[in-house]
N, C-alpha and C. Protein backbone atom coordinates (compact mmCIF):
# COMPACT_ATOMS: atom_id res chain seq x y z
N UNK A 1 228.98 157.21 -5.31
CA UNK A 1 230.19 156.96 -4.56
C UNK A 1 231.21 158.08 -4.81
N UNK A 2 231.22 158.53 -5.86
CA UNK A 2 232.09 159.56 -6.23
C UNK A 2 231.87 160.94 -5.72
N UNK A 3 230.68 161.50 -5.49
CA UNK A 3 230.22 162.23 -4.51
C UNK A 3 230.43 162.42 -3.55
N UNK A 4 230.24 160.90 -2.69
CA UNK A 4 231.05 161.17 -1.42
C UNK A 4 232.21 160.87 -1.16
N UNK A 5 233.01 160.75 -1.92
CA UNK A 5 234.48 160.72 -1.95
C UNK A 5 234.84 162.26 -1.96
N UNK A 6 234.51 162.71 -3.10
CA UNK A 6 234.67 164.29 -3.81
C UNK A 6 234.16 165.42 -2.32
N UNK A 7 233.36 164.83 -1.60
CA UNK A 7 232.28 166.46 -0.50
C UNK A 7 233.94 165.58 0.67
N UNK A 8 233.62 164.56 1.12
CA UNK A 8 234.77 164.05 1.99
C UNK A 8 235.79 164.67 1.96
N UNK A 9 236.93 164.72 0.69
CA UNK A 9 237.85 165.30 0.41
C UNK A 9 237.80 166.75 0.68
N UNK A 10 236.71 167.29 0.20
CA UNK A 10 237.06 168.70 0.32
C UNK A 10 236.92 169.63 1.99
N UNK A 11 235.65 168.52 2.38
CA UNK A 11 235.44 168.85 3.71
C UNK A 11 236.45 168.85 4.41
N UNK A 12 237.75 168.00 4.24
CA UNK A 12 238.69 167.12 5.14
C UNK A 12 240.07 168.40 4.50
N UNK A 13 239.86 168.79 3.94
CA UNK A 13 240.99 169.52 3.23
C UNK A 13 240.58 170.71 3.70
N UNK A 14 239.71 171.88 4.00
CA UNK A 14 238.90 172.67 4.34
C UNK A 14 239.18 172.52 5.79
N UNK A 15 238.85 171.47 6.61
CA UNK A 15 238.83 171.78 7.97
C UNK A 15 240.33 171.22 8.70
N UNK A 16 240.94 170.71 8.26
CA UNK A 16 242.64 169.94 8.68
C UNK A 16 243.51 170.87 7.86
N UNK A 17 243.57 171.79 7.28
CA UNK A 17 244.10 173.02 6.94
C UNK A 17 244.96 173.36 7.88
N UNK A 18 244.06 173.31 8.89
CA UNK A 18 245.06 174.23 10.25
C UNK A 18 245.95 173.07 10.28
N UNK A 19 247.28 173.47 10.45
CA UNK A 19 248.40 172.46 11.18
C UNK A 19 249.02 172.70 12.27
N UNK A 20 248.15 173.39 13.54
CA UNK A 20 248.57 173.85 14.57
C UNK A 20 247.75 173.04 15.33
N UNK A 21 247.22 172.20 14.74
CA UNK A 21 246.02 171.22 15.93
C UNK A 21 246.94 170.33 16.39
N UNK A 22 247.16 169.47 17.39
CA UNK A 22 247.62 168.31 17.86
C UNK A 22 246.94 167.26 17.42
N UNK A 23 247.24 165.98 17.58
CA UNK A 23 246.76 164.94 16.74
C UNK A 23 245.54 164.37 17.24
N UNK A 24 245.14 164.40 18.96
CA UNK A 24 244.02 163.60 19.43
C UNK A 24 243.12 165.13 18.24
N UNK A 25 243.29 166.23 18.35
CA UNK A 25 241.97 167.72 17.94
C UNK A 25 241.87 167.14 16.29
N UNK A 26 242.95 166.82 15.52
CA UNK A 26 243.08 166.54 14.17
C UNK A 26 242.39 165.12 14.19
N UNK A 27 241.98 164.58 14.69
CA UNK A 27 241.45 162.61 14.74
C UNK A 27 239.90 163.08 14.61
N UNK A 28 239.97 164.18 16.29
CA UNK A 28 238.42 164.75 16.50
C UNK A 28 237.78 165.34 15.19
N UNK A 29 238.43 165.88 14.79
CA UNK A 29 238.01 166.74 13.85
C UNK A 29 237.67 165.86 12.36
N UNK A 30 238.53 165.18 12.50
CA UNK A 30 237.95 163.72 11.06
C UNK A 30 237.43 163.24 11.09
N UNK A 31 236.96 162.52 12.78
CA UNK A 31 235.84 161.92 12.73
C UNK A 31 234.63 162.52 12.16
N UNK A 32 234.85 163.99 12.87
CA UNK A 32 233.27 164.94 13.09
C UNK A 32 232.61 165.10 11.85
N UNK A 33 234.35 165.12 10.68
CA UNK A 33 233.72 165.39 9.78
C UNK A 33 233.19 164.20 8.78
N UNK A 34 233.91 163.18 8.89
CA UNK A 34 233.58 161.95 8.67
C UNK A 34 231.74 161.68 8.63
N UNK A 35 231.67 161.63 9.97
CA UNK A 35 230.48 161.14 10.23
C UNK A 35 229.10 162.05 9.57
N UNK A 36 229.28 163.59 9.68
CA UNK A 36 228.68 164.61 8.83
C UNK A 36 228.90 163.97 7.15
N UNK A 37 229.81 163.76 6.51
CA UNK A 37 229.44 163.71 5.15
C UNK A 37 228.75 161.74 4.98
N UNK A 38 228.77 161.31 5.92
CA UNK A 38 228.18 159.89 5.91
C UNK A 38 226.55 160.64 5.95
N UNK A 39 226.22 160.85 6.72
CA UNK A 39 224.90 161.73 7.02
C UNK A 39 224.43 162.50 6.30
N UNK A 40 224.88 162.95 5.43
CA UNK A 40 224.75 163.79 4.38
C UNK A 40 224.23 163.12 3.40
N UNK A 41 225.11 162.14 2.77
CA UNK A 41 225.26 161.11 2.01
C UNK A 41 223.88 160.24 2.33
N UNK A 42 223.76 159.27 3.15
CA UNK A 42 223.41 158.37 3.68
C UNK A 42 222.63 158.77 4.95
N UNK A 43 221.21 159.16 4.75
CA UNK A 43 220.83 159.30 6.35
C UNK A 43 220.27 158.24 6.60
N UNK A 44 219.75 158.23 8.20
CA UNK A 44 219.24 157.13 8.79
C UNK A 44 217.55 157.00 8.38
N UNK A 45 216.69 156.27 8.16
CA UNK A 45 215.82 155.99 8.30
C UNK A 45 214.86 155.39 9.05
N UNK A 46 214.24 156.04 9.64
CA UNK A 46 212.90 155.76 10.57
C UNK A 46 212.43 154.56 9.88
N UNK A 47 212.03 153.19 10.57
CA UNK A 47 211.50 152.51 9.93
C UNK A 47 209.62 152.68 10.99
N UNK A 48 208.83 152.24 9.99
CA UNK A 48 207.58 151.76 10.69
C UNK A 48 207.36 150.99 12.22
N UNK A 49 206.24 150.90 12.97
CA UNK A 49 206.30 150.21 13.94
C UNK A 49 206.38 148.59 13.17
N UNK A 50 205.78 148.43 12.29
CA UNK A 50 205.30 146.93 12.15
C UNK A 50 207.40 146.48 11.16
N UNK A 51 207.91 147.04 10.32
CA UNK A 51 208.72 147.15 9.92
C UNK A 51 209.99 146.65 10.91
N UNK A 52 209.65 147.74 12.17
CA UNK A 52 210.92 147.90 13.48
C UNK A 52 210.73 146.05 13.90
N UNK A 53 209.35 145.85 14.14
CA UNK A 53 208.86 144.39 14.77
C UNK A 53 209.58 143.09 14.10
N UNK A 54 208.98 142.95 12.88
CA UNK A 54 210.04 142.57 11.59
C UNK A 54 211.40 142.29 11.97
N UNK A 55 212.07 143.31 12.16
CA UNK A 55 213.18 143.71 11.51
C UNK A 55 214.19 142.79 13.24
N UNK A 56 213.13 142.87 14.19
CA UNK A 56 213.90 141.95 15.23
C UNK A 56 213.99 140.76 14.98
N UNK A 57 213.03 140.13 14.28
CA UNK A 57 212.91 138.75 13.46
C UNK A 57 213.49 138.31 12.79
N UNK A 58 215.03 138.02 13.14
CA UNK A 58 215.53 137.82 11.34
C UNK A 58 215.26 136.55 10.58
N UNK A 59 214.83 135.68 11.40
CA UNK A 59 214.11 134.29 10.88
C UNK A 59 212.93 134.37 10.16
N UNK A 60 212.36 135.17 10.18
CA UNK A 60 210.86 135.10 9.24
C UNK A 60 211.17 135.90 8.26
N UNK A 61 211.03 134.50 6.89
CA UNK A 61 211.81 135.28 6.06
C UNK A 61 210.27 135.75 4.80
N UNK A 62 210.24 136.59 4.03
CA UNK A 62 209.57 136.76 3.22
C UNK A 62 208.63 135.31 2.48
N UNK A 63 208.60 134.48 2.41
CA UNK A 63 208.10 133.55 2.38
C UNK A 63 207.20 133.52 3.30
N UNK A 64 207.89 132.84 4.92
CA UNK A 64 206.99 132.94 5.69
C UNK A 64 206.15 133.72 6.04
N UNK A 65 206.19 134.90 5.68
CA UNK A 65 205.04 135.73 5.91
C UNK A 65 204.22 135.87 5.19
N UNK A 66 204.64 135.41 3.78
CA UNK A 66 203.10 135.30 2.59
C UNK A 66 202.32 133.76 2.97
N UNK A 67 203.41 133.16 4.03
CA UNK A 67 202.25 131.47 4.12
C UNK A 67 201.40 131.74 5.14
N UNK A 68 202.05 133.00 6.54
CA UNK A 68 200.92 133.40 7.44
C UNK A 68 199.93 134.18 6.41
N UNK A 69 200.10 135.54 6.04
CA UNK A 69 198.98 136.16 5.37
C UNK A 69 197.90 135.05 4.65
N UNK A 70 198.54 134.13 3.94
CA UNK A 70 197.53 133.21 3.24
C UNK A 70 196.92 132.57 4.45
N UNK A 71 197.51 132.03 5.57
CA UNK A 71 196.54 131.54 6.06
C UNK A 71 195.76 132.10 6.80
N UNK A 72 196.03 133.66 7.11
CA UNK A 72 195.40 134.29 7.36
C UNK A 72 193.79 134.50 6.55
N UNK A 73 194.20 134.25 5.28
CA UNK A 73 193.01 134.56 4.36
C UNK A 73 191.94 133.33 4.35
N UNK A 74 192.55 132.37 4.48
CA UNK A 74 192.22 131.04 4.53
C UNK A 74 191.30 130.80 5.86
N UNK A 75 191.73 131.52 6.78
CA UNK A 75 190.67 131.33 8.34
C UNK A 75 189.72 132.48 8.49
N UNK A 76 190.34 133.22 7.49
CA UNK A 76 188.71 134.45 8.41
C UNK A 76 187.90 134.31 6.98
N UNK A 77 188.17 133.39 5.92
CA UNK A 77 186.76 132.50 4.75
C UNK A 77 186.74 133.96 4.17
N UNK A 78 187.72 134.52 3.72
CA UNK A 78 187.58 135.66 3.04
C UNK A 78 187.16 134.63 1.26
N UNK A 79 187.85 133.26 1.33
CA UNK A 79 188.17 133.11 -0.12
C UNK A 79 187.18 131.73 -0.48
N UNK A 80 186.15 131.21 -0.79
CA UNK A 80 185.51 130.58 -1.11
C UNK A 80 185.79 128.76 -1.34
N UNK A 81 185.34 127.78 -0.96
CA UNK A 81 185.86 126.63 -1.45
C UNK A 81 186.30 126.15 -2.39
N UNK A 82 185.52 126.68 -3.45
CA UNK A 82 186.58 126.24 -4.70
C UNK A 82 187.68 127.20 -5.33
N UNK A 83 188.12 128.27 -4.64
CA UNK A 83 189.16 128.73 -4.80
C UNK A 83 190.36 128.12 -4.42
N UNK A 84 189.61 127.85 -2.56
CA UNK A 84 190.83 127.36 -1.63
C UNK A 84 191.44 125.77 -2.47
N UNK A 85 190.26 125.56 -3.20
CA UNK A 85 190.97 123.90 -3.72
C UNK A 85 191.95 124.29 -4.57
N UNK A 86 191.78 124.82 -5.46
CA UNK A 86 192.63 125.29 -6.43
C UNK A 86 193.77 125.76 -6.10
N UNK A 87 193.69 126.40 -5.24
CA UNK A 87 194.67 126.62 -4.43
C UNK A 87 195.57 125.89 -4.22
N UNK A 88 195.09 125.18 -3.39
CA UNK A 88 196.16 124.02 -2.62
C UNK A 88 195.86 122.94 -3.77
N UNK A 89 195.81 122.98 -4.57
CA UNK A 89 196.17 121.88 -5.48
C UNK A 89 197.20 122.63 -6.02
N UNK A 90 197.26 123.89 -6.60
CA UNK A 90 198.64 124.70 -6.89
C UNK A 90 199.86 124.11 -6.22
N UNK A 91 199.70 124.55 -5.03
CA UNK A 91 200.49 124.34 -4.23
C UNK A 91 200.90 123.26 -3.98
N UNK A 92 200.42 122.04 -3.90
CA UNK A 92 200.70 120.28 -3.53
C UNK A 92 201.75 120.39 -5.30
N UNK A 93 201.14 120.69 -6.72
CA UNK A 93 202.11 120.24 -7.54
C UNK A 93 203.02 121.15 -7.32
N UNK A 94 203.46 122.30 -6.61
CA UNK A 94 204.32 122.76 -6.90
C UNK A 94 205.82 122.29 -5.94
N UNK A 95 204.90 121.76 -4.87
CA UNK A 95 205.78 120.67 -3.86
C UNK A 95 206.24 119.62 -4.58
N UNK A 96 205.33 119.03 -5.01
CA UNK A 96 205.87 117.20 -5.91
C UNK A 96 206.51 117.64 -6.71
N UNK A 97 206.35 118.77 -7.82
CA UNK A 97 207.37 119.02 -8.96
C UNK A 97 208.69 119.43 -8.33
């Protein structure tokens, strides 16, 4: 945080120097530089396709997606019967408790 306080300041002191600008050129000019040391600081990140998909979802929360994956695992018999019992016996005490 102190970083970009410290590049902000100097950028902003450096380019508003001039005092012959009018105030809409002096606003322009803070923004421009504004937004450059945010960017600097802080860039944007590309997220993944499956991530972007997600990320429209705000209801499916991390939970729900480890109960699809499991049941995902659970229907294509990746995991054996007496696993799956064990399993869901996990799971039933961890409901009643």
């Amino acid at each position: 945080m102190d970083s970009f306080l410290f590049d902000l300041d100097d950028k902003l002191r450096r380019n508003l120097s001039n005092t012959s600008l009018d105030a809409d050129s002096k606003f322009t000019l803070f923004l421009d530089t504004f937004i450059d040391v945010i960017n600097t600081h802080t860039p944007l990140v590309k997220l993944c396709r499956r991530k972007t998909k997600l990320a429209s979802k705000p209801w499916i929360s991390k939970g729900t997606l480890r109960s699809i994956k499991t049941k995902t695992v659970y229907s294509e018999g990746k995991l054996n019967i007496i696993t799956m019992l064990n399993i869901c016996k996990a799971i039933k005490n961890i409901i009643i408790s």
